[in-house]
C-alpha atoms as a PDB file:
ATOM      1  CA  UNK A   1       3.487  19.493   6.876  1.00  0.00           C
ATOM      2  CA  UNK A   2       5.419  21.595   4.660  1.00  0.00           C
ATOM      3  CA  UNK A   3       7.955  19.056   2.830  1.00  0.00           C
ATOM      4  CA  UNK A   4       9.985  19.132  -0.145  1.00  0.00           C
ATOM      5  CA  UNK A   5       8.998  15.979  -1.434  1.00  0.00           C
ATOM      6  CA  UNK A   6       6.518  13.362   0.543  1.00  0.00           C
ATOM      7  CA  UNK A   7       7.698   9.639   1.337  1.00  0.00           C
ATOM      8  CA  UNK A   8       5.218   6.668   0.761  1.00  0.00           C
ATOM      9  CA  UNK A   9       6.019   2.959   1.795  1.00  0.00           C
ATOM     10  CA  UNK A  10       4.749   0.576  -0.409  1.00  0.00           C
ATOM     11  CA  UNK A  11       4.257  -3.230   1.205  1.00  0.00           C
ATOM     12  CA  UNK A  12       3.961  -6.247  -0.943  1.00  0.00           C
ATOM     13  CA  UNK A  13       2.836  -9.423   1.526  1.00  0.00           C
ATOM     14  CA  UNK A  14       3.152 -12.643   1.159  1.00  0.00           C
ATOM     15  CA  UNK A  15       3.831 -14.905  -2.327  1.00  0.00           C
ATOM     16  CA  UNK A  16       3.962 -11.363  -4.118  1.00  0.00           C
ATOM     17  CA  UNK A  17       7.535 -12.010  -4.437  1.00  0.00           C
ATOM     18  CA  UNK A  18       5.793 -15.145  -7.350  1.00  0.00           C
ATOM     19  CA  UNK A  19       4.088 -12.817  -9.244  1.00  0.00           C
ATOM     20  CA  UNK A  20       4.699 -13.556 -13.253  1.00  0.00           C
ATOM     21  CA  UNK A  21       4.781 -17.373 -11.652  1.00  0.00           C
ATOM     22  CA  UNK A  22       1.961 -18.183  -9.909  1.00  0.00           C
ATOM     23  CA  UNK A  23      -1.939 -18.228 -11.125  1.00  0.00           C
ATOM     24  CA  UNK A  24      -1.392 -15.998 -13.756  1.00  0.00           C
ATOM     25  CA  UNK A  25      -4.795 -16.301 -14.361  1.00  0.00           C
ATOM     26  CA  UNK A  26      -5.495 -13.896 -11.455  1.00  0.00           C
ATOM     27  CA  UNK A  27      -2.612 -12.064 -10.744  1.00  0.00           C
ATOM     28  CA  UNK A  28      -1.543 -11.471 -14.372  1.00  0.00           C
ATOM     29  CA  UNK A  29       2.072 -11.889 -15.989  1.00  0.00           C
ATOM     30  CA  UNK A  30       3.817  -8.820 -14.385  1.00  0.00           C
ATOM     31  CA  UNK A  31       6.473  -9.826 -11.865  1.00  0.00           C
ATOM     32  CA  UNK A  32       7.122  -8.057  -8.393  1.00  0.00           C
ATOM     33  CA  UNK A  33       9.986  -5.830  -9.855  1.00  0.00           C
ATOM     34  CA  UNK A  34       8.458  -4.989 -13.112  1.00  0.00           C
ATOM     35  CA  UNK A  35       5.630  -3.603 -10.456  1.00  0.00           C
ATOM     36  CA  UNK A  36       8.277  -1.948  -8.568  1.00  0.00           C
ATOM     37  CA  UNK A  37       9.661  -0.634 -11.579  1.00  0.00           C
ATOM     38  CA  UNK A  38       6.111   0.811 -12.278  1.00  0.00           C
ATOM     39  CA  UNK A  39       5.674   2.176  -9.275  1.00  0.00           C
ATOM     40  CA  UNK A  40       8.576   4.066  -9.579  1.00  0.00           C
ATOM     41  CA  UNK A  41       8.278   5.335 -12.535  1.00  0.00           C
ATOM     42  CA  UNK A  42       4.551   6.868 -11.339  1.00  0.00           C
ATOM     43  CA  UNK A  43       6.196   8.051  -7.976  1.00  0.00           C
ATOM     44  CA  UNK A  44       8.952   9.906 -10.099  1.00  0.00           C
ATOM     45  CA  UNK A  45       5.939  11.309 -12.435  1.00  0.00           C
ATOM     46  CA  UNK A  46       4.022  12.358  -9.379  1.00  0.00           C
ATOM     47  CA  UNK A  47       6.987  14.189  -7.571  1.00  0.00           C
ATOM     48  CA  UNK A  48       7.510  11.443  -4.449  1.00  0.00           C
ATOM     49  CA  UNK A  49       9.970   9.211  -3.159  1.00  0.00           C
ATOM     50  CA  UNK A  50       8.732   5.625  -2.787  1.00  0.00           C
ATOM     51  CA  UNK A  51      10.032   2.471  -0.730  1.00  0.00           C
ATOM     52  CA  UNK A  52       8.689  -0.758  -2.021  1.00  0.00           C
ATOM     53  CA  UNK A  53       9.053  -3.681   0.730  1.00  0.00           C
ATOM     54  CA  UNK A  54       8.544  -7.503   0.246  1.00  0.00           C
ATOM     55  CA  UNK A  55       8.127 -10.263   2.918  1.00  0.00           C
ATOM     56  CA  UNK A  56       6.386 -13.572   2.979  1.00  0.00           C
ATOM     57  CA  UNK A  57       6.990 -13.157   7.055  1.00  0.00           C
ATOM     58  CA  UNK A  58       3.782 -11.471   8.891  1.00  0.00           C
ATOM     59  CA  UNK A  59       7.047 -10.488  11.819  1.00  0.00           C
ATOM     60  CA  UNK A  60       8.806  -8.689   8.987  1.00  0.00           C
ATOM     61  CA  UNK A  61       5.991  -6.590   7.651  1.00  0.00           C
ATOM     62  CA  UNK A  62       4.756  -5.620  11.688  1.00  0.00           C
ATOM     63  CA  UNK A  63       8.068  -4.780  12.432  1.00  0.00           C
ATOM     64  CA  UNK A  64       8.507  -2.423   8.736  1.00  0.00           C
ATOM     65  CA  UNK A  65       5.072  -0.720   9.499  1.00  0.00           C
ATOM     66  CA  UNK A  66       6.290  -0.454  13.257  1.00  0.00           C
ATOM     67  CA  UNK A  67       9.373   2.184  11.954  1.00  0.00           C
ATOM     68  CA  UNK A  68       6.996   4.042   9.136  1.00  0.00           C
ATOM     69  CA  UNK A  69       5.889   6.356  11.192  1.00  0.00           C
ATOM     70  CA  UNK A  70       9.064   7.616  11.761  1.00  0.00           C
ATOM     71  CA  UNK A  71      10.293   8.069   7.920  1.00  0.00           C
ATOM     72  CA  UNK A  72       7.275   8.159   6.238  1.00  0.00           C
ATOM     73  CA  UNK A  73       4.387   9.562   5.180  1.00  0.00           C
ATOM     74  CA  UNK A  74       1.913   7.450   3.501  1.00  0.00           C
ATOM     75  CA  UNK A  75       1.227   3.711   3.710  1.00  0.00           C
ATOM     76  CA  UNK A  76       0.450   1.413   0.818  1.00  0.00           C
ATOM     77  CA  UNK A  77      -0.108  -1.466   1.709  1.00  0.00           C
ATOM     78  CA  UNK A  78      -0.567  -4.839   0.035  1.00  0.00           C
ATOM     79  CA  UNK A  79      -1.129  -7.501   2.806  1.00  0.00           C
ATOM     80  CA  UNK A  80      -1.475 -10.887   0.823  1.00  0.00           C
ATOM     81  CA  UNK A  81      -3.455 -13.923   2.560  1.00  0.00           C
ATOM     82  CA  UNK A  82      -2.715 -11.675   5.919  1.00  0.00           C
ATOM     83  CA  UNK A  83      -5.618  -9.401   4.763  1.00  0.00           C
ATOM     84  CA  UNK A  84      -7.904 -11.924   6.219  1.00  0.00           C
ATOM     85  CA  UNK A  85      -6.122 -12.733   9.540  1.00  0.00           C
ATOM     86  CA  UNK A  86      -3.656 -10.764  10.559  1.00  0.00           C
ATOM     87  CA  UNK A  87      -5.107  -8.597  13.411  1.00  0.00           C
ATOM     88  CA  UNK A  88      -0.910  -7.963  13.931  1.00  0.00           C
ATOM     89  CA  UNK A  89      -1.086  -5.748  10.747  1.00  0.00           C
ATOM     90  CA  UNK A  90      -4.288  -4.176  11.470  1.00  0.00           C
ATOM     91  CA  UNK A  91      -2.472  -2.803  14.552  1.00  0.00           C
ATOM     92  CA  UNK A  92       0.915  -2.306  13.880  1.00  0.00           C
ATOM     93  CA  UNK A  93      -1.104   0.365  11.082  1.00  0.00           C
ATOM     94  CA  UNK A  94      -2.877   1.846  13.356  1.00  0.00           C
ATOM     95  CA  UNK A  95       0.439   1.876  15.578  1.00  0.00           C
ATOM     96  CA  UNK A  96       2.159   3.741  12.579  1.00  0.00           C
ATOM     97  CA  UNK A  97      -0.297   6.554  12.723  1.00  0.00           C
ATOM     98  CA  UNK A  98      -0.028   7.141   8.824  1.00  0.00           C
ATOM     99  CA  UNK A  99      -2.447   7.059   6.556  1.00  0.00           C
ATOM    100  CA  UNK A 100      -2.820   4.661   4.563  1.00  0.00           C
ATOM    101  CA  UNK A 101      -4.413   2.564   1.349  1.00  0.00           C
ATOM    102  CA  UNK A 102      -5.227  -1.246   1.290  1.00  0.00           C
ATOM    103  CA  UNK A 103      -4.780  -2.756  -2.280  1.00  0.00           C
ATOM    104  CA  UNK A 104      -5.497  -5.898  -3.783  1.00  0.00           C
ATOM    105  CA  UNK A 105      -4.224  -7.156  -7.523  1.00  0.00           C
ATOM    106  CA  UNK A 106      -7.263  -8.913  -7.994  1.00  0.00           C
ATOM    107  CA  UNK A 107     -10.934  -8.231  -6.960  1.00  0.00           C
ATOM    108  CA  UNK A 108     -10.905  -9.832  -3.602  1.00  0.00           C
ATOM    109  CA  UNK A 109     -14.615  -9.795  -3.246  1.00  0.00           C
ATOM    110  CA  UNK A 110     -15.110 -11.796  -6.209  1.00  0.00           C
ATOM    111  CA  UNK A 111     -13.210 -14.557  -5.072  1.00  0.00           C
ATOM    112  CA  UNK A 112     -13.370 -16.971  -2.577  1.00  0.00           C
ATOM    113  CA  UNK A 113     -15.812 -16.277   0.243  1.00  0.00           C
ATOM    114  CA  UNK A 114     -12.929 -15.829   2.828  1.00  0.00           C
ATOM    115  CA  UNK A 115     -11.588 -13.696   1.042  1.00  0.00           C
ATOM    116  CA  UNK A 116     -14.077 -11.027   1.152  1.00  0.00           C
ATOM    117  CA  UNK A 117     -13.844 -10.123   4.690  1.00  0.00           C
ATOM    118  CA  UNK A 118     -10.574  -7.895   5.375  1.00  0.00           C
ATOM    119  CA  UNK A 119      -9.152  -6.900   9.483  1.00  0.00           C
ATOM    120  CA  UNK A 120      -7.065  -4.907   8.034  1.00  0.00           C
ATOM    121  CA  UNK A 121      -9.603  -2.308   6.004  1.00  0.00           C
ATOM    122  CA  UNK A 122     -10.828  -0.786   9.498  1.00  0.00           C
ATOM    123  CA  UNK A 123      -7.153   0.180   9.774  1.00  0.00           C
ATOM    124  CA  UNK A 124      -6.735   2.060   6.159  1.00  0.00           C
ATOM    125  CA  UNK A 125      -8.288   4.989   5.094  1.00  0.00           C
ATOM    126  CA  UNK A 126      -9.611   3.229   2.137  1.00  0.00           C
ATOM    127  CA  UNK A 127      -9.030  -0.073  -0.411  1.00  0.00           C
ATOM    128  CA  UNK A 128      -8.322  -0.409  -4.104  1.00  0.00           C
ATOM    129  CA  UNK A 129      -9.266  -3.815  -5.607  1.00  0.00           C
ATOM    130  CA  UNK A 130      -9.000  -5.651  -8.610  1.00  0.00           C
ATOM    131  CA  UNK A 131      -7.452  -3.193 -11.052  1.00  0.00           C
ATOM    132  CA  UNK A 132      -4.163  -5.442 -11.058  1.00  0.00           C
ATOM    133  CA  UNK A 133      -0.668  -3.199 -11.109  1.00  0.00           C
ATOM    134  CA  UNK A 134      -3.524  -0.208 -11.263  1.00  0.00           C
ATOM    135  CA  UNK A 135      -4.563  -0.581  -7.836  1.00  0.00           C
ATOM    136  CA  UNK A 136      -0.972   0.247  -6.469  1.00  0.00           C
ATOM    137  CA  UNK A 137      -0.978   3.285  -8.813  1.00  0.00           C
ATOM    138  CA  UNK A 138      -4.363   4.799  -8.123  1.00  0.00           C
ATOM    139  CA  UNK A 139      -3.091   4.029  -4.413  1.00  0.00           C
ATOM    140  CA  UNK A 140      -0.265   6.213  -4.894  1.00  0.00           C
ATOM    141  CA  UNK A 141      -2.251   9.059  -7.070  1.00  0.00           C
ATOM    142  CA  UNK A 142      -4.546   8.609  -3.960  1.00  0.00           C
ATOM    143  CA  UNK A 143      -2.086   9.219  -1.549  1.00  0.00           C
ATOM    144  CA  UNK A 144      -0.291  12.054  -3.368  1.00  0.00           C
ATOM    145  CA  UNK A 145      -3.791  13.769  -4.093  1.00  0.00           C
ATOM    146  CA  UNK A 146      -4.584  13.791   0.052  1.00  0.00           C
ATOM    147  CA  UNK A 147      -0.755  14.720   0.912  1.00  0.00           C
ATOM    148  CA  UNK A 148      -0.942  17.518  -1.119  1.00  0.00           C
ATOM    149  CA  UNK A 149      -4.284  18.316   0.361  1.00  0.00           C
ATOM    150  CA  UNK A 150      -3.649  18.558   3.898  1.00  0.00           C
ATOM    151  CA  UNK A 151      -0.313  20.842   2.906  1.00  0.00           C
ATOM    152  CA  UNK A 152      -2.702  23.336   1.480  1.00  0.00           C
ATOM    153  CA  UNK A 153      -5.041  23.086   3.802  1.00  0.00           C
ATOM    154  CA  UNK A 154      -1.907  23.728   6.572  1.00  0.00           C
ATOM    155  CA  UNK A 155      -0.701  26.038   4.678  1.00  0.00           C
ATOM    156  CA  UNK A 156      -4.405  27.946   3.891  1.00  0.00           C
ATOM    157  CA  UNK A 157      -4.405  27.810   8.375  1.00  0.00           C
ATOM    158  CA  UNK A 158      -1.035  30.057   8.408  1.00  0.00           C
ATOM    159  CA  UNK A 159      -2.303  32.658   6.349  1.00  0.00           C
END
């Protein structure tokens, strides 16, 4: 997988696109594009491109993990309220055949008890909770740290 510089999708799910608005006591003051705007700015440090994608429409986000595959190579992926129910997502990841991170703003398992159960975790390599805008960017240290990993080891197998 010898690339000049790795691609991660980042997906925000639903009501993400209120954050700064809505129970700030939870999900904090930051708004969706001052998160973009730090998740650029870590994806520039770290040496990778980064899409960031919004929807509040479970369609939209199956049908933007659907094409990842093909431009991508690294999944972030933020599903919202679909965490819980959306077996759609769980596939369409699988589907993608990327790897890829679950995160959560707030500490999910804290919360309400329907909260703690995720369909979409057996589809993700692993999750990130609770650490607010952190979670996204230990995601994408995460994901460059395992990239980079599997070059070297590729590249350790040609030698």
């Amino acid at each position: 997988m010898a690339k000049d510089k790795f691609k991660i999708l980042v997906i925000h799910g639903p009501n993400l696109d209120r954050l700064g608005k809505r129970e700030k006591n939870v999900y904090g003051e930051m708004t969706l594009e001052e998160l973009n705007a730090e998740i650029a700015a870590v994806a520039g440090k770290l040496g990778v491109n980064v899409e960031t994608f919004q929807s509040n429409k479970e369609g939209e986000l199956v049908a933007k993990i659907n094409t990842a595959g093909e431009a991508f190579d690294f999944l972030v992926v933020n599903p919202g309220a679909y965490t819980h129910v959306s077996y759609a997502i769980h596939d369409a990841i699988r589907a993608a055949d990327l790897p890829a991170i679950e995160v959560h703003l707030s500490n999910v398992g804290a919360r309400e008890p329907f909260r703690r159960v995720s369909v979409v975790a057996p589809a993700c390599i692993g999750s990130i909770a609770g650490f607010g805008a952190f979670s996204y960017l230990m995601a994408l240290e995460m994901a460059m740290s395992m990239l980079e990993a599997d070059t070297d080891s590729e590249a350790a197998g040609r030698e």
